[in-house]
Each structure stands twice: as C-alpha cells, then as structure tokens.
Protein backbone atom coordinates (compact mmCIF):
# COMPACT_ATOMS: atom_id res chain seq x y z
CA UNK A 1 -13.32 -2.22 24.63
CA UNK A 2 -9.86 -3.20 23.96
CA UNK A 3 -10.92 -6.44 23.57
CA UNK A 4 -12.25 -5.42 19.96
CA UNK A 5 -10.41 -2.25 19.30
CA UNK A 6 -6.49 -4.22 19.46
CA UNK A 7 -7.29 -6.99 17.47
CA UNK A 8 -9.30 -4.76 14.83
CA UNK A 9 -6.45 -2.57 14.71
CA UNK A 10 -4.12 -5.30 14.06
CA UNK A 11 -5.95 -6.68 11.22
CA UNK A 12 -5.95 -2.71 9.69
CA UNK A 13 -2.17 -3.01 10.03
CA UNK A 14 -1.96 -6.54 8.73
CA UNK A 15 -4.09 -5.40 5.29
CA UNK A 16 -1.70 -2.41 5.14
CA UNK A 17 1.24 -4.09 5.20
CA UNK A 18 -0.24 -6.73 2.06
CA UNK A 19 -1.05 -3.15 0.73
CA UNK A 20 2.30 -1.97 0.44
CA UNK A 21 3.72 -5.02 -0.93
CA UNK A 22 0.45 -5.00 -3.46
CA UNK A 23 2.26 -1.98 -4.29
CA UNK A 24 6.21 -2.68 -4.87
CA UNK A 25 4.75 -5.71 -6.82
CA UNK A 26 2.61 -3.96 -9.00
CA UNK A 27 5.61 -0.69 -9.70
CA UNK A 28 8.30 -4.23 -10.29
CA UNK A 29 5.54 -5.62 -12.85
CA UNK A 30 5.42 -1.97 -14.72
CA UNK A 31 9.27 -1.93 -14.79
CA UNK A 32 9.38 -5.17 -16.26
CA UNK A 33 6.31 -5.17 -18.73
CA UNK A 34 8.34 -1.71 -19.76
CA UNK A 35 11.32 -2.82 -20.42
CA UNK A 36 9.88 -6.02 -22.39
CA UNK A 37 11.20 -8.36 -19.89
CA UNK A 38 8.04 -10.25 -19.08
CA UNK A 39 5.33 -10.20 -21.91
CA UNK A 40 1.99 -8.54 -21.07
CA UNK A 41 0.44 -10.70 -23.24
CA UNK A 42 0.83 -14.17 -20.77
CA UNK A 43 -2.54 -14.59 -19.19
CA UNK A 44 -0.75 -15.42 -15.50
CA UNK A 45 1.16 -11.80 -16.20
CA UNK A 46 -1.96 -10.46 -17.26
CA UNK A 47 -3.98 -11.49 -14.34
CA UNK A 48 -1.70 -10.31 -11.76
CA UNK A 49 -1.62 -7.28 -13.28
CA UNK A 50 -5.48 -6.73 -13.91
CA UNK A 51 -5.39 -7.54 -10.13
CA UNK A 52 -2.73 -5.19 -8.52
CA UNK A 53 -4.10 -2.37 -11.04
CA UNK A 54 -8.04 -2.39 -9.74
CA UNK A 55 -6.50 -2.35 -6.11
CA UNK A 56 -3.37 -0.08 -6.35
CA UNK A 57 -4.40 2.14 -9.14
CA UNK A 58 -7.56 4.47 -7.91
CA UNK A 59 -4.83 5.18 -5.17
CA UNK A 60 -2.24 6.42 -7.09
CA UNK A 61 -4.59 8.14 -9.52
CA UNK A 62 -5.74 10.21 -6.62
CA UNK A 63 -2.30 11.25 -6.33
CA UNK A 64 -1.29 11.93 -9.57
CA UNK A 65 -3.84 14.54 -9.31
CA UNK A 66 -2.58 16.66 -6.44
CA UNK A 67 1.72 15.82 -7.88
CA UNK A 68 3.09 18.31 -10.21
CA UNK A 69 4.79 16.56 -13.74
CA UNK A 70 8.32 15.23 -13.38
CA UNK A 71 8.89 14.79 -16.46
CA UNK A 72 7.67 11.29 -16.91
CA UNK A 73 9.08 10.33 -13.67
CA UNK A 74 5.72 8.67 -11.38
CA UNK A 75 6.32 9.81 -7.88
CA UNK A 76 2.83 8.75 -6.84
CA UNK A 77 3.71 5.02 -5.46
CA UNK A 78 6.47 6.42 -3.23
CA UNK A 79 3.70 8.92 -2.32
CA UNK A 80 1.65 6.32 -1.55
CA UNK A 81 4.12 4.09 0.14
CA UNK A 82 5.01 6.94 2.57
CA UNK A 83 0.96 7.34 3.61
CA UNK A 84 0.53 3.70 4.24
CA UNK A 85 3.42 3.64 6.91
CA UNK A 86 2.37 6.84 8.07
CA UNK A 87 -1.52 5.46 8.83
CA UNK A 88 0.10 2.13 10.04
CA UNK A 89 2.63 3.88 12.37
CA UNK A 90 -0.29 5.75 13.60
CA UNK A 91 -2.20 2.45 14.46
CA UNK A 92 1.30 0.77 15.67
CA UNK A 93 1.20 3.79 18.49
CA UNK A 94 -2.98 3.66 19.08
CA UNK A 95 -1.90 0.16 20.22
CA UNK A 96 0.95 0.44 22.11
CA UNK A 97 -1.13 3.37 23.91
CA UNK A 98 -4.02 0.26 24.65
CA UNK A 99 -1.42 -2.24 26.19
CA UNK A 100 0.06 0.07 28.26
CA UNK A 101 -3.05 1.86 29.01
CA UNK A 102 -4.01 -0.65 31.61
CA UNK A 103 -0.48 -0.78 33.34
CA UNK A 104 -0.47 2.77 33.77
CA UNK A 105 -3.97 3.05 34.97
C-alpha cells in the first residue's frame, strides 16, 4: 500500500507547492497591473494572467465569501496561502507516519 499511497502523496504536495507560488505570482501581477507598472494590455501579460486567474481565482472567490470587508484590503490569498500549507503539512506528517510506520512495526 505504501507503495502507491507515498508517492501519490508526494505528487499532492508537489502540485501544492506550484499552487502557492501560482498564487504569490498571480497577487505580484495584480500589484503591478494596479499600479500601471506592467500594461494589461501585452498579450504575454495578458496570458499569464488569464492563466493564474481561471486557476487561483474560484479559490479565492470562495473565500471572499465567508471574509468580512476590510475596507478594500483582499485578505483572501493570505487565507488561501495559510490552507495550502496547512493541507500540505498535513500530507508532510501522513508521510513521515508511512516511513516510519514500518521501522516501528
């Protein structure tokens, strides 16, 4: 069983850890499309963007529901960026549980 389970857990951790940085790219690329330091309007800038938003968004529109109004401050990505190392800290100890399962047993 651990075989399957270990490795598939390590991918789960290696897709949330491109997550996260899917994330601080796509908050740096709303900073700087807000403070007109890189122009929207560049098709490279656009399609990063396009791309980060499909993936990132529907996950920080989900919290935006549930987060009370700062006063146009977004809390949602830090929101977001805390869950993701809280699911992959809870896979990092599922597999440190598997590799010393067998030493133990």
């Amino acid at each position: 069983m651990d075989i399957i389970f270990k490795p598939m857990l390590d991918f789960v951790s290696a897709v949330l850890g491109l997550f996260r940085w899917a994330i601080i790219v796509y908050v740096i690329i709303n900073l700087l499309e807000s403070f007109k330091i890189i122009n929207p309007y560049s098709q490279f800038v656009y399609k990063i963007h396009n791309f980060l938003f499909s993936i990132v968004e529907p996950f920080l529109a989900g919290i935006r529901r549930f987060l009370p109004n700062f006063g146009g401050i977004d809390l949602s990505p830090v929101v977001l960026l805390l869950l993701v190392s809280l699911i992959d800290g809870i896979i990092y100890q599922i597999i440190i549980k598997l590799i010393l399962s067998p030493i133990a047993g």
